[in-house]
N, C-alpha and C. Protein backbone atom coordinates (compact mmCIF):
# COMPACT_ATOMS: atom_id res chain seq x y z
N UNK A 1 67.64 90.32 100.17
CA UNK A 1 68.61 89.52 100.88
C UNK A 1 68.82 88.19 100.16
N UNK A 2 67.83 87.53 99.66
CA UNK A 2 67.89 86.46 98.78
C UNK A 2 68.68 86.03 97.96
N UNK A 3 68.14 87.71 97.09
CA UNK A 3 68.95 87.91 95.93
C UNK A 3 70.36 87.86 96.08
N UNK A 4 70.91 88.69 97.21
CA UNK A 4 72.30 88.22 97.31
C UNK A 4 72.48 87.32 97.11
N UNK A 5 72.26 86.04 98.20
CA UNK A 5 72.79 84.72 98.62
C UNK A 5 72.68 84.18 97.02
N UNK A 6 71.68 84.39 96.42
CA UNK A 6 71.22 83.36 94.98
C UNK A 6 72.85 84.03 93.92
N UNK A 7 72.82 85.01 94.03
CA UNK A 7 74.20 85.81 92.74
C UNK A 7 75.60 85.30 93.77
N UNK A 8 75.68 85.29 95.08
CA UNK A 8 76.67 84.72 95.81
C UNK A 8 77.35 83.30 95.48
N UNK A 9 76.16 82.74 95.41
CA UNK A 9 76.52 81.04 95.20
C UNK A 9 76.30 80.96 93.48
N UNK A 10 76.34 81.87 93.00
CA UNK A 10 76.61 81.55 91.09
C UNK A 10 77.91 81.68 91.10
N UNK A 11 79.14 82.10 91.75
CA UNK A 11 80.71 82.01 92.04
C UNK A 11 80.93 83.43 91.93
N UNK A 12 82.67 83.22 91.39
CA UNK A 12 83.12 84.05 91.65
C UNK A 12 83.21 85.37 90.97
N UNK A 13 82.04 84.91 89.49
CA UNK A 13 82.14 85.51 88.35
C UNK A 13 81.19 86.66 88.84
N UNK A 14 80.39 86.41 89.89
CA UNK A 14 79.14 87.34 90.15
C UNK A 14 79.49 88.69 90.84
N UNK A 15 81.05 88.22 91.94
CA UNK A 15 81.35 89.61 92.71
C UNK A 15 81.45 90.93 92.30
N UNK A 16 81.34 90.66 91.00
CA UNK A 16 81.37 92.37 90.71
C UNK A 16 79.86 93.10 90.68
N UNK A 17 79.02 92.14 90.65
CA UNK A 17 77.48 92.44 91.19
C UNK A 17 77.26 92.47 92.32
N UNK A 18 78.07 92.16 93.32
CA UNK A 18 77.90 92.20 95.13
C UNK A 18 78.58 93.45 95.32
N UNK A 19 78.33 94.82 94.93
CA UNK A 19 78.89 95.73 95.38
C UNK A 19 77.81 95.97 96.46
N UNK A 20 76.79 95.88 96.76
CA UNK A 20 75.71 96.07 97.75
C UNK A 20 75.43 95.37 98.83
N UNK A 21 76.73 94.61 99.02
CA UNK A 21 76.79 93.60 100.69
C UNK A 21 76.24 94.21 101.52
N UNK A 22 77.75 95.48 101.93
CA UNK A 22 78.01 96.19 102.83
C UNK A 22 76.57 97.06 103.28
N UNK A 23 75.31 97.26 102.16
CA UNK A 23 74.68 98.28 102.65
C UNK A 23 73.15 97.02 102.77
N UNK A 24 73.13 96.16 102.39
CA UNK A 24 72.28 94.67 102.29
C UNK A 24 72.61 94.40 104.43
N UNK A 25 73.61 94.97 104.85
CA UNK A 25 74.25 94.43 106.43
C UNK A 25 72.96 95.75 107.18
N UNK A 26 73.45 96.85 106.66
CA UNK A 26 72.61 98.02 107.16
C UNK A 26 71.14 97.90 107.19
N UNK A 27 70.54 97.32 105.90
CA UNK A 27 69.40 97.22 106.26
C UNK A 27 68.75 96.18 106.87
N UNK A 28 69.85 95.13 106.94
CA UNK A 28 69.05 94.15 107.92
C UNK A 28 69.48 94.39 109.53
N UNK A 29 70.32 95.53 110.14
CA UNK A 29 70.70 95.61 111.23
C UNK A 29 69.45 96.79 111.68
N UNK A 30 68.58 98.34 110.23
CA UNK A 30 67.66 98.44 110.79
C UNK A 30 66.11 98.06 110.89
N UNK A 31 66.04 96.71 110.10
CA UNK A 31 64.99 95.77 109.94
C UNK A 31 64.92 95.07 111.95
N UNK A 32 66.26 94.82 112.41
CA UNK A 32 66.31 94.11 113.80
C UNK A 32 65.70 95.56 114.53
N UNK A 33 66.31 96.69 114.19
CA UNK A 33 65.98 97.74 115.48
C UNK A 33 64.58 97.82 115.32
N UNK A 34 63.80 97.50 114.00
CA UNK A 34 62.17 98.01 113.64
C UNK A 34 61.78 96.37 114.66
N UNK A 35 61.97 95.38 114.63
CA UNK A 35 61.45 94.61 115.25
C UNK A 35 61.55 94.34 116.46
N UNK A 36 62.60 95.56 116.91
CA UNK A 36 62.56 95.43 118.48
C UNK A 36 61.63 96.11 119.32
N UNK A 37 61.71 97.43 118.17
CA UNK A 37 61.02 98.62 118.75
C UNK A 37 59.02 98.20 118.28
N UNK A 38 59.03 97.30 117.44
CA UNK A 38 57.37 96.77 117.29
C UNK A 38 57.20 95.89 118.77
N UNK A 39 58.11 95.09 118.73
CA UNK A 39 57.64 94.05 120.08
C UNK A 39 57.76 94.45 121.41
N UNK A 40 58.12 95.93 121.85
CA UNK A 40 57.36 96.29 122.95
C UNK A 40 56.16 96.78 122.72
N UNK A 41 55.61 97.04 121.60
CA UNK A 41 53.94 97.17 121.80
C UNK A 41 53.10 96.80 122.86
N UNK A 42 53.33 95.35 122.64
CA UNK A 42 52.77 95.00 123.97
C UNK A 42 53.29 95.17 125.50
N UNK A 43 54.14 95.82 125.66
CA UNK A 43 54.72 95.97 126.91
C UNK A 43 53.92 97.32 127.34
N UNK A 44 53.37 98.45 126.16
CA UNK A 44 52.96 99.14 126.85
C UNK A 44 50.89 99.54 126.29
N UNK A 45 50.80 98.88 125.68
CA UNK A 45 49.16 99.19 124.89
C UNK A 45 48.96 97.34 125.37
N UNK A 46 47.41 97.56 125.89
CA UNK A 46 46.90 95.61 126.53
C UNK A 46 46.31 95.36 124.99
N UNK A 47 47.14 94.64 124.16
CA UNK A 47 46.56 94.19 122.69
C UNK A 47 46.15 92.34 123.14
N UNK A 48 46.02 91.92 124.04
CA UNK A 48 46.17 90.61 124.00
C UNK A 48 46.90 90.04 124.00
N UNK A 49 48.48 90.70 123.56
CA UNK A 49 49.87 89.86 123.17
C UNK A 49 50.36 89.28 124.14
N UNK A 50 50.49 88.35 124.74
CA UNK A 50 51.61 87.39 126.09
C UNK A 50 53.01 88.36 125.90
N UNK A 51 52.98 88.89 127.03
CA UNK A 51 54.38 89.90 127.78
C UNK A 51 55.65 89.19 127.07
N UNK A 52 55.41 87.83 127.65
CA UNK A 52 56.69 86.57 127.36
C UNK A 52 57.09 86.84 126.16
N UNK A 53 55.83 86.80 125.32
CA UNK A 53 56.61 86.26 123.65
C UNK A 53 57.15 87.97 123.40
N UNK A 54 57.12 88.67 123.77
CA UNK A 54 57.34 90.41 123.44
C UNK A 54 58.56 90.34 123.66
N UNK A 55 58.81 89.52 125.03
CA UNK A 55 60.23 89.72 126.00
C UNK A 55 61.21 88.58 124.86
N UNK A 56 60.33 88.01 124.45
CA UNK A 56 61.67 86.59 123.49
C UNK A 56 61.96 87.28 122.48
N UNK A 57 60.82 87.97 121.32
CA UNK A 57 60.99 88.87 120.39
C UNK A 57 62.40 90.07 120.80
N UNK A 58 62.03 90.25 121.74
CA UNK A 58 62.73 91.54 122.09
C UNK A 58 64.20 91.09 121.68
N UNK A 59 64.34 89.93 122.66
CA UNK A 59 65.97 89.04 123.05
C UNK A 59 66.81 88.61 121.75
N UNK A 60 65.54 88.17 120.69
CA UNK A 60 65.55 87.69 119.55
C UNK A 60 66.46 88.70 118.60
N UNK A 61 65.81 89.72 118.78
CA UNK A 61 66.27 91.25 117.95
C UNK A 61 67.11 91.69 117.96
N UNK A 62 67.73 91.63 119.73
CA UNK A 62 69.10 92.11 119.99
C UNK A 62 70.49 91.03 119.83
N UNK A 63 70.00 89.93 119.73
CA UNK A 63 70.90 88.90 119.91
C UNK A 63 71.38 88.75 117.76
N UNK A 64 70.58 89.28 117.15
CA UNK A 64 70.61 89.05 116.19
C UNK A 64 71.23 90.77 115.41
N UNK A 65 71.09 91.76 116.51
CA UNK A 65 71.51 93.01 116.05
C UNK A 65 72.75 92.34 116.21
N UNK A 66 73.54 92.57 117.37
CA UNK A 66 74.83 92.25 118.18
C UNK A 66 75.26 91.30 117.40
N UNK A 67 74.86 90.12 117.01
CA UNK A 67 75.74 89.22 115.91
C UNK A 67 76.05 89.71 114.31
N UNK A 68 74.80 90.98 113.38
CA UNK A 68 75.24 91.51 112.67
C UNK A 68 76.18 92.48 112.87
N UNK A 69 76.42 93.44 113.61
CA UNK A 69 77.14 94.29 114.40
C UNK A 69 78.64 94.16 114.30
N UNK A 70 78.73 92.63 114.90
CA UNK A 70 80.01 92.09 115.21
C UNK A 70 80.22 91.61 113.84
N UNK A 71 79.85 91.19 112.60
CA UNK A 71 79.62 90.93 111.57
C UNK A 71 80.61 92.13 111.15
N UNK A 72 79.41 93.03 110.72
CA UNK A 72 80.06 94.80 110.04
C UNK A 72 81.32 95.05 110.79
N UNK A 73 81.54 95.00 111.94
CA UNK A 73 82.60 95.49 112.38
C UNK A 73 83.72 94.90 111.93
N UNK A 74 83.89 93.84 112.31
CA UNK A 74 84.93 92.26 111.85
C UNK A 74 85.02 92.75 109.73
N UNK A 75 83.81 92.41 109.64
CA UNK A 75 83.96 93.04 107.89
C UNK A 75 84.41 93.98 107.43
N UNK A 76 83.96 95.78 107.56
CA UNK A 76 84.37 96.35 106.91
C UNK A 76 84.87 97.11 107.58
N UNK A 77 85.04 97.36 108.68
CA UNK A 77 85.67 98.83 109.67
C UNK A 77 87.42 98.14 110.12
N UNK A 78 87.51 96.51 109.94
CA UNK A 78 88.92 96.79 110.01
C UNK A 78 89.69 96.36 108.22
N UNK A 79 88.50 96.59 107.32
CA UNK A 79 88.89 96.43 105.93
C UNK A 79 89.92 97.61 105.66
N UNK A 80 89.18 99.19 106.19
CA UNK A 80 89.87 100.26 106.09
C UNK A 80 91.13 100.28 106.52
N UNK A 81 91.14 99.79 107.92
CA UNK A 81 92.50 99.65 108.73
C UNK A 81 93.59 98.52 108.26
N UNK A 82 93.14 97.68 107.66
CA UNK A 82 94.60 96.81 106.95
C UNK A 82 94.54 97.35 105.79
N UNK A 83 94.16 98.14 104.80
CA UNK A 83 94.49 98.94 103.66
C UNK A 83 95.15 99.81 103.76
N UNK A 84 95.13 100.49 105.23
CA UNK A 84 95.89 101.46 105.47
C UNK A 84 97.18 101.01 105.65
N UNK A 85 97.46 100.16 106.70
CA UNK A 85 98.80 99.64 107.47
C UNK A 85 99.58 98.88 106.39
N UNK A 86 99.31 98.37 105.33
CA UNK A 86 99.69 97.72 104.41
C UNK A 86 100.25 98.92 103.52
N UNK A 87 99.61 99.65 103.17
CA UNK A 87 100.29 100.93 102.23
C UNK A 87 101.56 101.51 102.93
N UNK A 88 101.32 101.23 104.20
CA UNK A 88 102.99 101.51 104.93
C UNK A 88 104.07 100.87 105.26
N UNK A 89 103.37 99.72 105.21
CA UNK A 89 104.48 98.40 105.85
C UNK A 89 104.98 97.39 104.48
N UNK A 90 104.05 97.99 103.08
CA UNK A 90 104.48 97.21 101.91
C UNK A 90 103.80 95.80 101.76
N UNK A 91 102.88 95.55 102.98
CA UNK A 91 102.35 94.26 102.75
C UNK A 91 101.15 94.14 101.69
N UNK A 92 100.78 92.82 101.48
CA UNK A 92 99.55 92.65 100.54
C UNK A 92 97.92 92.35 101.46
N UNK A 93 96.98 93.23 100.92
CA UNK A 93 96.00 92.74 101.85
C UNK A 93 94.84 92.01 100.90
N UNK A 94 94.52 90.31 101.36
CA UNK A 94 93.91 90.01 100.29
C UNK A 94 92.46 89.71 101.12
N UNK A 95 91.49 90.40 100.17
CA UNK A 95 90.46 90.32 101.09
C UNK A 95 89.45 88.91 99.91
N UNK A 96 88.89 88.13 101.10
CA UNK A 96 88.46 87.03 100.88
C UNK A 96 86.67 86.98 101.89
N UNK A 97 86.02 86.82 101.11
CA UNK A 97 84.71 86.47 101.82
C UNK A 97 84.16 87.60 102.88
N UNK A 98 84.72 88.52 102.96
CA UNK A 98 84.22 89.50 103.82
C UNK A 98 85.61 89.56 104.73
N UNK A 99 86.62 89.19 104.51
CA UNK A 99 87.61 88.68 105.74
C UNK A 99 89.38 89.21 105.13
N UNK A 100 89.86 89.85 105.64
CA UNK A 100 91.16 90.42 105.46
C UNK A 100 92.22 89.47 105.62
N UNK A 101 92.75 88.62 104.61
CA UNK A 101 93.97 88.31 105.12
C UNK A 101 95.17 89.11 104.74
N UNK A 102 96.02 89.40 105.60
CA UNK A 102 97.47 90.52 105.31
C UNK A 102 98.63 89.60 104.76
N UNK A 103 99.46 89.52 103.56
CA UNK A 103 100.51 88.61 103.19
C UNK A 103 101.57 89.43 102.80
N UNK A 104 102.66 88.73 103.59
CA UNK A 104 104.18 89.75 103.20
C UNK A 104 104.94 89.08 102.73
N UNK A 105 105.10 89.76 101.04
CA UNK A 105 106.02 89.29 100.26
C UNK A 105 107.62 88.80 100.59
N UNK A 106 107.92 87.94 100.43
CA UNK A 106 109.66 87.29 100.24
C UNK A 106 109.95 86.44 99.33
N UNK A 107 111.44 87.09 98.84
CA UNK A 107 111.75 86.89 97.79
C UNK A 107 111.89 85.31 97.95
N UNK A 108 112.09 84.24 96.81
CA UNK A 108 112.10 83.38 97.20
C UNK A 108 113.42 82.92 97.58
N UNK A 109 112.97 81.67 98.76
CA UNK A 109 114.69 81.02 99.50
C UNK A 109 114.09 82.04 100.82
N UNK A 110 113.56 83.09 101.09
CA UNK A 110 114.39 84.06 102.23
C UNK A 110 113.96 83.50 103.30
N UNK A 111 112.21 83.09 103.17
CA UNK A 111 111.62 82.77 104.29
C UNK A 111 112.40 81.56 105.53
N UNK A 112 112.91 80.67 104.67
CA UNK A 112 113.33 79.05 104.81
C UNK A 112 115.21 79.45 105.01
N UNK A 113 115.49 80.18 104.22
CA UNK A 113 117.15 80.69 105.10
C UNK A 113 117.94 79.28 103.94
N UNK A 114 116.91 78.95 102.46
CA UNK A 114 117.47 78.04 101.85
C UNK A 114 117.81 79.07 100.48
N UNK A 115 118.61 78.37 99.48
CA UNK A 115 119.44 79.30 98.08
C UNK A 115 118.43 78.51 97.15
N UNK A 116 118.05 79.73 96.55
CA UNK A 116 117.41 79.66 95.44
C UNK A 116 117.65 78.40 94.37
N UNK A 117 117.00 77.87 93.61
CA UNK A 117 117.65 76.85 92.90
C UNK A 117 117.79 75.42 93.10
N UNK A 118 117.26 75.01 94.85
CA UNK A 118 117.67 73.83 94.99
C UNK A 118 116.26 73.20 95.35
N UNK A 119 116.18 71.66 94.54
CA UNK A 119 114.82 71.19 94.68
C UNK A 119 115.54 69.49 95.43
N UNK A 120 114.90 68.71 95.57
CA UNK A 120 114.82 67.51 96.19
C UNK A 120 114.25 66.65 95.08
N UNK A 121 115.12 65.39 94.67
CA UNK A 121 114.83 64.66 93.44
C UNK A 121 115.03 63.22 94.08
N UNK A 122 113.77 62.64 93.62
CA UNK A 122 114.18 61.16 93.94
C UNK A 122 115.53 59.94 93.70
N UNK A 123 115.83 59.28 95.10
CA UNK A 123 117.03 58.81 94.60
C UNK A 123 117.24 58.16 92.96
N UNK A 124 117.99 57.96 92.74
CA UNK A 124 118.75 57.40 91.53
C UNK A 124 118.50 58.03 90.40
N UNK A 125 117.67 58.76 90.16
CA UNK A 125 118.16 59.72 89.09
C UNK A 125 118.73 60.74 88.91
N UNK A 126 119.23 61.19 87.97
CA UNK A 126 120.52 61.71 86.98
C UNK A 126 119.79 63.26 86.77
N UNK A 127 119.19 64.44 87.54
CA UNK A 127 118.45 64.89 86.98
C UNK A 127 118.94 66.26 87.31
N UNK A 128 119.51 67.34 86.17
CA UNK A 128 120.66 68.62 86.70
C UNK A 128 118.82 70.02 87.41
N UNK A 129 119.84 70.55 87.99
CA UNK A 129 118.94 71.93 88.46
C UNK A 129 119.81 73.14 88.22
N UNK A 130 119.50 73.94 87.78
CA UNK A 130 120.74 75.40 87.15
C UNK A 130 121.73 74.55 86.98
N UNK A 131 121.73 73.55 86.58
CA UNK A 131 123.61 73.58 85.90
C UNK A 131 124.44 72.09 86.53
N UNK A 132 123.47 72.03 87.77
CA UNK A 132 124.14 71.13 88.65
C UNK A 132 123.79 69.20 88.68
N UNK A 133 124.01 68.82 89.07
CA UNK A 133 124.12 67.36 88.88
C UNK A 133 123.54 66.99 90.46
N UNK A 134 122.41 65.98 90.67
CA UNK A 134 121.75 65.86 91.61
C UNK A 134 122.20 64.70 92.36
C-alpha cells in the first residue's frame, strides 16, 4: 500500500506503474473483513480481551469497509458506465484521479452563440483579427 502512495506522489510520469490500484482497493477491503472477523474472538472464546474494545474494532472495520466500498464503487464500476455512454453520445470521458469527468466537444463560437474570429482588444489600438480593423 505504501508503495503505491510513494510511485503516486513521484507524478504523473509513474501512472503507467499504477496499473494495480484497482486490485491494491481489494485487498485492503479483504484485510477490513479479516479484521472484523479476528475481533469477534473475543465475543465468543473468554481470552481476557474487554468485549468493548472487540465491539470498537468491530465498528472500526466496517466503517472503514463501507468507506472503501463507496470508494470502488464511485471509482471503477461507474468508470465502465461513462465509457460506455460516451461511445454513444460522442462525448469525451476524461478520467482523472480515480474520478470520471464526461466533456462534450463544441466547435468553437457554438457554446457562447458568438462567430468565430472575434477577440476583445484594448482601447486605442489599431490591432486587425481575420482581416478586420478593431
Amino acid at each position: 500500500m505504501y508503495s503505491y502512495y510513494c510511485l503516486a506522489a513521484l507524478g504523473p510520469g509513474m501512472r503507467k506503474y499504477l496499473w494495480w490500484k484497482k486490485y491494491l482497493t481489494i485487498l485492503q477491503m479483504v484485510q477490513f473483513v479479516i479484521a472484523f472477523i479476528h475481533s469477534m474472538i473475543p465475543l465468543f472464546y473468554d481470552c481476557g480481551y474487554h468485549k468493548g474494545f472487540a465491539y470498537a474494532i468491530m465498528f472500526h472495520a466496517l466503517l472503514f469497509m463501507a468507506m472503501f466500498m463507496n470508494f470502488y464503487r464511485h471509482a471503477y464500476n461507474k468508470q465502465k458506465k461513462a465509457i460506455q455512454s460516451s461511445e454513444q453520445d460522442g462525448t469525451t470521458v476524461v478520467k482523472a484521479n480515480g474520478h470520471n469527468y464526461t466533456e462534450k466537444t463544441e466547435q468553437n463560437g457554438q457554446i457562447y452563440h458568438r462567430k468565430n474570429g472575434v477577440a476583445k482588444v484594448a482601447e486605442g489600438t489599431n490591432e486587425k483579427v481575420a482581416g478586420k480593423e478593431l
